[in-house]
N, C-alpha and C. Protein backbone atom coordinates (compact mmCIF):
# COMPACT_ATOMS: atom_id res chain seq x y z
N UNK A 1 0.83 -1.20 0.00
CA UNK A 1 0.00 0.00 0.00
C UNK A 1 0.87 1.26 0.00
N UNK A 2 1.92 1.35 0.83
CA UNK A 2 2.75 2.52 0.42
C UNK A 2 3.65 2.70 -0.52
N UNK A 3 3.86 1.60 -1.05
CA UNK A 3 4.55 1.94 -2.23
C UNK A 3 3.44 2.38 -3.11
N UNK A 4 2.16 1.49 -3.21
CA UNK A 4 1.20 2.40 -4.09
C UNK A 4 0.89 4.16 -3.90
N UNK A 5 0.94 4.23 -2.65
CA UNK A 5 0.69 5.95 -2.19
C UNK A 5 2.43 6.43 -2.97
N UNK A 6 3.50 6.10 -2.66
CA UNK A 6 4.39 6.64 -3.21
C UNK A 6 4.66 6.32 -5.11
N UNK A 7 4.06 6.21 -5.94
CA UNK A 7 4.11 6.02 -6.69
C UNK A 7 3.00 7.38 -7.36
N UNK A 8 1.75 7.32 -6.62
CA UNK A 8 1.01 8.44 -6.46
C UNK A 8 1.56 9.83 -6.44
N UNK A 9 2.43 9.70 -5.66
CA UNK A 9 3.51 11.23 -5.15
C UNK A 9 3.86 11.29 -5.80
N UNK A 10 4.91 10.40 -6.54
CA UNK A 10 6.04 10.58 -7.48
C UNK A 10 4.92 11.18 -8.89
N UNK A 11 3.94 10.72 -9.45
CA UNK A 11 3.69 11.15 -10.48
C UNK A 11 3.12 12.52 -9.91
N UNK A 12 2.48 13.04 -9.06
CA UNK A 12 1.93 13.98 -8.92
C UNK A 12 3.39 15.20 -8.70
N UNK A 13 4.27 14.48 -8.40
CA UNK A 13 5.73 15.69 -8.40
C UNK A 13 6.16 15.64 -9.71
N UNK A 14 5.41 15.03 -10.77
CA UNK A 14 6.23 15.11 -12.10
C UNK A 14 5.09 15.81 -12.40
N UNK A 15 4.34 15.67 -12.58
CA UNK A 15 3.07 16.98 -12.92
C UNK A 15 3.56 18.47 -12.46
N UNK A 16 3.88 18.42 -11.33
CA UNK A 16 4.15 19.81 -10.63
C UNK A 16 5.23 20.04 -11.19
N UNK A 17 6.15 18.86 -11.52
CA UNK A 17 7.66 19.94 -12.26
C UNK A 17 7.78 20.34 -13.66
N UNK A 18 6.60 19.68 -14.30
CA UNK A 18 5.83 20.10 -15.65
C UNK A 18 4.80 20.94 -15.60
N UNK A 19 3.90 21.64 -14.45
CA UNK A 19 3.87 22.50 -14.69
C UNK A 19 4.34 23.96 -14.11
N UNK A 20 5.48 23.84 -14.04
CA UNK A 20 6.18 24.95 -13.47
C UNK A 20 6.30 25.90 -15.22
N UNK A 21 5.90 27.33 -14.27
CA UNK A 21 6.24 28.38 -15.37
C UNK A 21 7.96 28.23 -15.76
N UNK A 22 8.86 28.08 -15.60
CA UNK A 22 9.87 28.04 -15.82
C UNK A 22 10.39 26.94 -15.35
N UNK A 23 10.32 25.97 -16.25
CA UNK A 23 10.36 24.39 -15.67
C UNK A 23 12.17 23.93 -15.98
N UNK A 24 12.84 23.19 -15.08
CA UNK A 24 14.19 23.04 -15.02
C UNK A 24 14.31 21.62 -15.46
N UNK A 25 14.71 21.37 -16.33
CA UNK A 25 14.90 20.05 -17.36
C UNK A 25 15.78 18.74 -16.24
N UNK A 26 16.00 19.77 -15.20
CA UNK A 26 16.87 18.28 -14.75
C UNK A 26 15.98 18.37 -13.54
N UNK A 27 14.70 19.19 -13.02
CA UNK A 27 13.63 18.88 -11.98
C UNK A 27 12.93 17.89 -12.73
N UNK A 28 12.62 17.77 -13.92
CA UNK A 28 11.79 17.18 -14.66
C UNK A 28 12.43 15.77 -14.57
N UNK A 29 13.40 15.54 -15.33
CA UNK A 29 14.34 14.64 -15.16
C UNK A 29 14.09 13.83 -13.88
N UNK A 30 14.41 14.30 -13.24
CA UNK A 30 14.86 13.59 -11.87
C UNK A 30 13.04 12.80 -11.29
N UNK A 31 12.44 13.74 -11.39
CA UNK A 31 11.33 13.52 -10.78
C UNK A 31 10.97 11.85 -12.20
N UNK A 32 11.03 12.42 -13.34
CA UNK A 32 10.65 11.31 -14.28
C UNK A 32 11.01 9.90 -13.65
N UNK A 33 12.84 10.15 -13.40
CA UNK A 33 13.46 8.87 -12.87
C UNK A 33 12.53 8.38 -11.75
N UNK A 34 12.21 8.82 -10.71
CA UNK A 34 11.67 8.72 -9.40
C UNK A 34 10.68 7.76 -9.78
N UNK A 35 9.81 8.22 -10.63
CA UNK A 35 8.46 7.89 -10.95
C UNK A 35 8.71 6.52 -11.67
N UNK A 36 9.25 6.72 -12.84
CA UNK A 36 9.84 5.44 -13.44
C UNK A 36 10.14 4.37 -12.32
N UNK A 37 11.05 4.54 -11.50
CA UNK A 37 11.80 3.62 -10.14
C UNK A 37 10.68 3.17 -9.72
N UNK A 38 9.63 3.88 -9.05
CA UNK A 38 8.66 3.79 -7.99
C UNK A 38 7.46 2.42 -8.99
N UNK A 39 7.55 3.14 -9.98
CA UNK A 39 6.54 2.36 -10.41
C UNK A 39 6.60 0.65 -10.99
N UNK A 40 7.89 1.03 -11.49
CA UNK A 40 8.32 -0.74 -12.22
C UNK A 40 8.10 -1.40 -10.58
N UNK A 41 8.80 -0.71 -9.51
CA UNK A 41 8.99 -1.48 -8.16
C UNK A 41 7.16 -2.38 -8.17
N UNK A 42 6.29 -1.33 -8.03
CA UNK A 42 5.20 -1.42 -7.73
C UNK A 42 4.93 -2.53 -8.46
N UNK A 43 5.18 -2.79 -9.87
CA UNK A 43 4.54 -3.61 -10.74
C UNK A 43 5.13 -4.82 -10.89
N UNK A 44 6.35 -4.81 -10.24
CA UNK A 44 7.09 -5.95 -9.64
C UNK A 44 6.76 -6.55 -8.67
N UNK A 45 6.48 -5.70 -7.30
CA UNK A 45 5.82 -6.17 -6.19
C UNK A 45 4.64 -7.03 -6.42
N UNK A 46 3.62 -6.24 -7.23
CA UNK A 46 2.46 -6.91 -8.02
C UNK A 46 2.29 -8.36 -8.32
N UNK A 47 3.33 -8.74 -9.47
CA UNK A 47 3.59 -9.70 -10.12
C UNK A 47 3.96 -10.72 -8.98
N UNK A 48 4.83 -10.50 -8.19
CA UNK A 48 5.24 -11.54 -7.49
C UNK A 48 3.76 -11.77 -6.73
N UNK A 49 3.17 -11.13 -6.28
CA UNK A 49 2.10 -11.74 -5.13
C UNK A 49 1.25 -12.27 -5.78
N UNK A 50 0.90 -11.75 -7.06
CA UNK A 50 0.62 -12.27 -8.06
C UNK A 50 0.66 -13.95 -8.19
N UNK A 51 1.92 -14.29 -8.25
CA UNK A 51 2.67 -15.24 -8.58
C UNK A 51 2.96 -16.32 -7.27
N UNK A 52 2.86 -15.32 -6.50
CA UNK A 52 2.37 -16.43 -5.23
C UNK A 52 1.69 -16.83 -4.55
N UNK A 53 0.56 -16.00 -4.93
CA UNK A 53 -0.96 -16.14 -4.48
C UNK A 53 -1.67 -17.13 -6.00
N UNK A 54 -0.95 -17.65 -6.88
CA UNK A 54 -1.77 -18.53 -7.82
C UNK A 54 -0.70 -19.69 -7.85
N UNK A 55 0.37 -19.43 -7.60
CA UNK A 55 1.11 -20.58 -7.11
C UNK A 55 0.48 -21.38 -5.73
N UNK A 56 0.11 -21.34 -4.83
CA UNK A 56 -0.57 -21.46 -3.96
C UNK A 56 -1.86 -22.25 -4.12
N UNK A 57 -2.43 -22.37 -5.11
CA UNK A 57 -3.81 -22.72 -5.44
C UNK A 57 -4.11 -23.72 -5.79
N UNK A 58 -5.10 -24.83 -5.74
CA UNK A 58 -4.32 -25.79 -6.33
C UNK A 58 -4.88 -25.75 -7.66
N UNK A 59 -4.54 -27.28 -8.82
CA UNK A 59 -4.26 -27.10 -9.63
C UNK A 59 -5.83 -26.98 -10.66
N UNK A 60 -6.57 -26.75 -9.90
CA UNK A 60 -7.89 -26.63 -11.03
C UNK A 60 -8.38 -25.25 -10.85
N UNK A 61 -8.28 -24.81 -9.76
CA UNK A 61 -8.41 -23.13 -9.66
C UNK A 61 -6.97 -22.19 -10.14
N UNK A 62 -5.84 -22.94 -10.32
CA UNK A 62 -4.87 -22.43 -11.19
C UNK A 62 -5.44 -22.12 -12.86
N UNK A 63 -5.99 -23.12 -13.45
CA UNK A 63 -6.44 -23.84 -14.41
C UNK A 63 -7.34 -22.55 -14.73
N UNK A 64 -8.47 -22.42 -13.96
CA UNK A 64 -9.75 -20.98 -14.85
C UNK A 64 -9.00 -20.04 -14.35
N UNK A 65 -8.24 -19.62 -13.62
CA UNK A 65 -7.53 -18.36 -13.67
C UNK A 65 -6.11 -17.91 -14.73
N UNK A 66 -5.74 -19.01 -15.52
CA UNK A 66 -5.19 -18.86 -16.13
C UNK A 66 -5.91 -18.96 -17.34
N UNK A 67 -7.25 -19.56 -17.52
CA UNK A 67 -8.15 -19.33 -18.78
C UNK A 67 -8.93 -17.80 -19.01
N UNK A 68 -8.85 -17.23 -17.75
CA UNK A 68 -9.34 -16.23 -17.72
C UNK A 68 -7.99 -15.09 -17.85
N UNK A 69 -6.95 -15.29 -17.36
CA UNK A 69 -5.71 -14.43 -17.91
C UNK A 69 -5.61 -13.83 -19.34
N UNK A 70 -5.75 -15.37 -19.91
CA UNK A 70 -5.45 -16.08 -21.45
C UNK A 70 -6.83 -15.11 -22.17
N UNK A 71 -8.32 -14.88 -21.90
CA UNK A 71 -8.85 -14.53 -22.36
C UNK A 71 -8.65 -12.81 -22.38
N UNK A 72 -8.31 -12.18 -20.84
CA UNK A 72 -8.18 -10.95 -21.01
C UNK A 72 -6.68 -10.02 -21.46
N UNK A 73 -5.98 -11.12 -21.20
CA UNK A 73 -4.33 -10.93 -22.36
C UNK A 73 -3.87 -11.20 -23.26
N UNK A 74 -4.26 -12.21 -23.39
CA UNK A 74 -3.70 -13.24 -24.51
C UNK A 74 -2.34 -13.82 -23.80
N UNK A 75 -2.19 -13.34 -22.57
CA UNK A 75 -1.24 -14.20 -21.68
C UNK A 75 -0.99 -15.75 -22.17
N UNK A 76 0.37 -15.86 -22.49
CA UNK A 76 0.76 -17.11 -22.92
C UNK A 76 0.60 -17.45 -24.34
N UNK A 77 0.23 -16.54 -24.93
CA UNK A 77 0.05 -17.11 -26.70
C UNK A 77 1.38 -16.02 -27.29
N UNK A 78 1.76 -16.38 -28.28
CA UNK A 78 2.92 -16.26 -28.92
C UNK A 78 2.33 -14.68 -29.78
N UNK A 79 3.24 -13.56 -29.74
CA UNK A 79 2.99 -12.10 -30.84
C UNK A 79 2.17 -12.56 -31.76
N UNK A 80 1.53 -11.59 -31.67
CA UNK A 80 1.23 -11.42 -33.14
C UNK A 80 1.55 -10.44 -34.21
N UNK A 81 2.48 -10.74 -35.77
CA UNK A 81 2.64 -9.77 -36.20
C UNK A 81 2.42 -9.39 -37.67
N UNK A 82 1.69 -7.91 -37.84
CA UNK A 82 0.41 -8.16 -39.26
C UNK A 82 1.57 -7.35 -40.43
């Protein structure tokens, strides 16, 4: 949860250093990095609980949650390219 609230901050301090009347390319910068950092973390954190909360399951409720992945991603099927 706090990394979600700090991920929140971080974009809301990249807003504020974009909209500064005289905005400083390396406030911008920096804050970008922040945000970038904060967020892969978040979506990492994600994935793993993710990943261990369906690891955990057994194997027939693994089974429709991964049919239902598969339907709203296409999770697990190979690119497609036109």
């Amino acid at each position: 949860k706090s990394l979600r609230q700090a991920v929140r901050a971080s974009r809301q301090a990249l807003r504020d250093a974009l909209n500064e009347t005289d905005i400083d390319p390396s406030s911008v910068e920096a804050a970008l990095s922040k945000h970038i950092e904060l967020s892969n973390a978040y979506k990492s954190a994600s994935q793993r609980a993710l990943v261990d909360t369906i690891t955990s399951m057994p194997a027939e409720d693994r089974q429709h949650i991964m049919k239902r992945l598969r339907r709203a991603t296409r999770f697990g099927e190979p690119p497609h390219h036109d």
